[in-house]
N, C-alpha and C. Protein backbone atom coordinates (compact mmCIF):
# COMPACT_ATOMS: atom_id res chain seq x y z
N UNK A 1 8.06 -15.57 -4.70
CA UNK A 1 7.33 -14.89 -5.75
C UNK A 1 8.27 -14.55 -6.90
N UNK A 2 9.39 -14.22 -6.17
CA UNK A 2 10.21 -13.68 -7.63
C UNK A 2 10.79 -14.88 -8.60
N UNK A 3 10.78 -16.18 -7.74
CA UNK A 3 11.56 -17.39 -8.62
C UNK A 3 10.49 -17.62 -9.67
N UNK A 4 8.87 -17.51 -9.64
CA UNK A 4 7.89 -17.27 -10.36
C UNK A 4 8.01 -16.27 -11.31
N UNK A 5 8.87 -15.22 -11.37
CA UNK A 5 8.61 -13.96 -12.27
C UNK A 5 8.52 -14.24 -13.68
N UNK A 6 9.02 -15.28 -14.43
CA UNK A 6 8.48 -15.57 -16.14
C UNK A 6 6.92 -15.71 -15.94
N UNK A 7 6.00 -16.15 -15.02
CA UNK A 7 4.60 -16.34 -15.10
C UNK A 7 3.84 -15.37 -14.44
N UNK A 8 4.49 -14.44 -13.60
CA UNK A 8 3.61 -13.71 -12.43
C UNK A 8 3.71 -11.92 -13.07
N UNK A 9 5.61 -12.35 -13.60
CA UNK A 9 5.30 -10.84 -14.07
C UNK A 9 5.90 -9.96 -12.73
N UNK A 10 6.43 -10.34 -11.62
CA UNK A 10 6.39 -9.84 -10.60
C UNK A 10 8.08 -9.97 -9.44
N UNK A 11 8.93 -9.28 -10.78
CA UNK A 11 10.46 -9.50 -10.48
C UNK A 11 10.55 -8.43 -8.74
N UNK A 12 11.40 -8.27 -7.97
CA UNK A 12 11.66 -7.62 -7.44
C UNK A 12 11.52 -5.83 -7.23
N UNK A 13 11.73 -5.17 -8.71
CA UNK A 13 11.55 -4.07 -8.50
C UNK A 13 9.93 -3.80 -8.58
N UNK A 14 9.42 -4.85 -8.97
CA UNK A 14 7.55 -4.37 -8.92
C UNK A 14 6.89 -4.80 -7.69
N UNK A 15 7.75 -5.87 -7.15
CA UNK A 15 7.55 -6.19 -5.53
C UNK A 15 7.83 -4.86 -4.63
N UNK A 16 8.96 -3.92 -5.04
CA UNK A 16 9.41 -2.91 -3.86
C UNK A 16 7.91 -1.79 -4.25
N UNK A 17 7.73 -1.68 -5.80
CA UNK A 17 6.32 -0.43 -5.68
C UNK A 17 5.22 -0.75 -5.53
N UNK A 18 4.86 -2.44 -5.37
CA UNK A 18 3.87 -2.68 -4.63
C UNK A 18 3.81 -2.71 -2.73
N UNK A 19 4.79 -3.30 -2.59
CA UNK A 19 5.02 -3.18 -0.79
C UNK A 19 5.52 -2.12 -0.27
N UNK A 20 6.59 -1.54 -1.28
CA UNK A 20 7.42 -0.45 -0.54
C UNK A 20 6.56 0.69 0.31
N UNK A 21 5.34 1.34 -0.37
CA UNK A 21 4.63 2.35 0.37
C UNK A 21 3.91 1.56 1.73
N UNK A 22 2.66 0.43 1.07
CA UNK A 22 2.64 -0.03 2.55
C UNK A 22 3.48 -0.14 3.19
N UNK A 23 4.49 -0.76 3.33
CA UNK A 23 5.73 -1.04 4.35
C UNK A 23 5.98 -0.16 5.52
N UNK A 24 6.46 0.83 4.46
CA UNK A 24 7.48 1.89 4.61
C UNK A 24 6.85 3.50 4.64
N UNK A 25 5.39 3.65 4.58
CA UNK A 25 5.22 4.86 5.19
C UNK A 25 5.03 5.31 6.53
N UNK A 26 5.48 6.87 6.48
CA UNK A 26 5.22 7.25 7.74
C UNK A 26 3.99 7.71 7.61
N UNK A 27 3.27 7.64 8.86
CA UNK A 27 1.82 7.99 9.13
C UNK A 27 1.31 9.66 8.87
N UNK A 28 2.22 10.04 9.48
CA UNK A 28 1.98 11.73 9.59
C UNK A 28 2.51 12.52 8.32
N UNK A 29 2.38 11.98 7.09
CA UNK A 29 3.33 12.78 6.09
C UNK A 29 2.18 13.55 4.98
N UNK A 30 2.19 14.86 4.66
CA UNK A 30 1.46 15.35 3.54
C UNK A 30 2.06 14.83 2.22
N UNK A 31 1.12 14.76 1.50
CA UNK A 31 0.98 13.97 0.19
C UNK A 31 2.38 14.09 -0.85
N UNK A 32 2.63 15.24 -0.63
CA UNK A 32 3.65 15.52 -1.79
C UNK A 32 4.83 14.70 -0.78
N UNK A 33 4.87 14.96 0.48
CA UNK A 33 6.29 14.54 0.99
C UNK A 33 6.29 12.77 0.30
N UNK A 34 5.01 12.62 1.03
CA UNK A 34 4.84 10.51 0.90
C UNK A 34 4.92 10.17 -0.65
N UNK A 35 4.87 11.26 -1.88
CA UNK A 35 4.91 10.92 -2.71
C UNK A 35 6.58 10.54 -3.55
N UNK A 36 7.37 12.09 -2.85
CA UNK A 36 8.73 11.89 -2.52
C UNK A 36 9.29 10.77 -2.68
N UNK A 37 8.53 10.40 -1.24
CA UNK A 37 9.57 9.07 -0.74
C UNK A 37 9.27 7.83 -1.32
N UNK A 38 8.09 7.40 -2.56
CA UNK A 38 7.82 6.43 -2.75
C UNK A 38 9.05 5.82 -3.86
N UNK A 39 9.53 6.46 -4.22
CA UNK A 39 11.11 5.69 -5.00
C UNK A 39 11.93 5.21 -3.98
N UNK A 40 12.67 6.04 -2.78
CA UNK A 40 12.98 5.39 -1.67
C UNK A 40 12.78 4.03 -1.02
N UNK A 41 11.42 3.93 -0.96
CA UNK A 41 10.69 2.89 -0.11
C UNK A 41 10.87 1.51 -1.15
N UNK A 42 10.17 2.12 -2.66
CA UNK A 42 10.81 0.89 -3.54
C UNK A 42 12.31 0.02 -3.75
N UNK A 43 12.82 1.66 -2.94
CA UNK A 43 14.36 1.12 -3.44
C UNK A 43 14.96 0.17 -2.50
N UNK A 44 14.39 0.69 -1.42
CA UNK A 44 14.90 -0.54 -0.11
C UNK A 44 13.71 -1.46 -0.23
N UNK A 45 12.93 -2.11 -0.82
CA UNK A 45 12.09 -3.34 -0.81
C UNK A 45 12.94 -4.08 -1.73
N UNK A 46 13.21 -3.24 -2.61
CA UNK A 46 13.96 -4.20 -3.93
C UNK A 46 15.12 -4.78 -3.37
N UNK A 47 16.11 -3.80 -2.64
CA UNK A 47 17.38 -4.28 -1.93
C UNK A 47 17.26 -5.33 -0.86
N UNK A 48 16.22 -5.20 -0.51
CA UNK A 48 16.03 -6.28 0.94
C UNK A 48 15.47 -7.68 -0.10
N UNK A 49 14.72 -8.00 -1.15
CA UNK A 49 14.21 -8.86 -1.56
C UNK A 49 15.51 -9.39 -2.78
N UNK A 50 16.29 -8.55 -3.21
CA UNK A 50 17.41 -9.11 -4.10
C UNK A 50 18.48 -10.14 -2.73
N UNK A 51 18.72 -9.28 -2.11
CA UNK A 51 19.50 -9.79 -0.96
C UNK A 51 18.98 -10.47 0.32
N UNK A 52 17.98 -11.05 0.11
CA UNK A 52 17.25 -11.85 1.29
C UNK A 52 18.18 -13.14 1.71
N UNK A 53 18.70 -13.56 0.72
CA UNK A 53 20.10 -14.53 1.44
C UNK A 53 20.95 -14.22 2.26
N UNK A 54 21.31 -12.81 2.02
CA UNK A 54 22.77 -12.77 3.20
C UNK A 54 21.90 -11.89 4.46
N UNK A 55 20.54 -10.88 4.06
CA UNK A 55 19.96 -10.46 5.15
C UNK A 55 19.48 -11.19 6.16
N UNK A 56 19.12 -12.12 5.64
CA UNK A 56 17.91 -13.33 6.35
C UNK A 56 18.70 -14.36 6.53
């Protein structure tokens, strides 16, 4: 998706705030906490999808 990003629009860091919450929430969390953590969750989607070569 990201080698697409001149046409999709859809570099890495908009991949982590679209997946990062699905991914990466916890089930049991009140709103303000899950809202917290949604920079977090982006931040490790982005890191795992910049670096999918040496992770993967």
């Amino acid at each position: 998706v990201t080698q697409n990003e001149k046409d999709n629009l859809m570099n890495a860091e908009n991949l982590g705030i679209v997946f990062g919450p699905t991914l990466m929430r916890a089930p049991d969390l009140d709103a303000m906490t899950a809202l917290n953590d949604i920079r977090y969750q982006r931040q490790v989607v982005e890191l795992l999808i910049k670096n999918e070569d040496i992770l993967f």
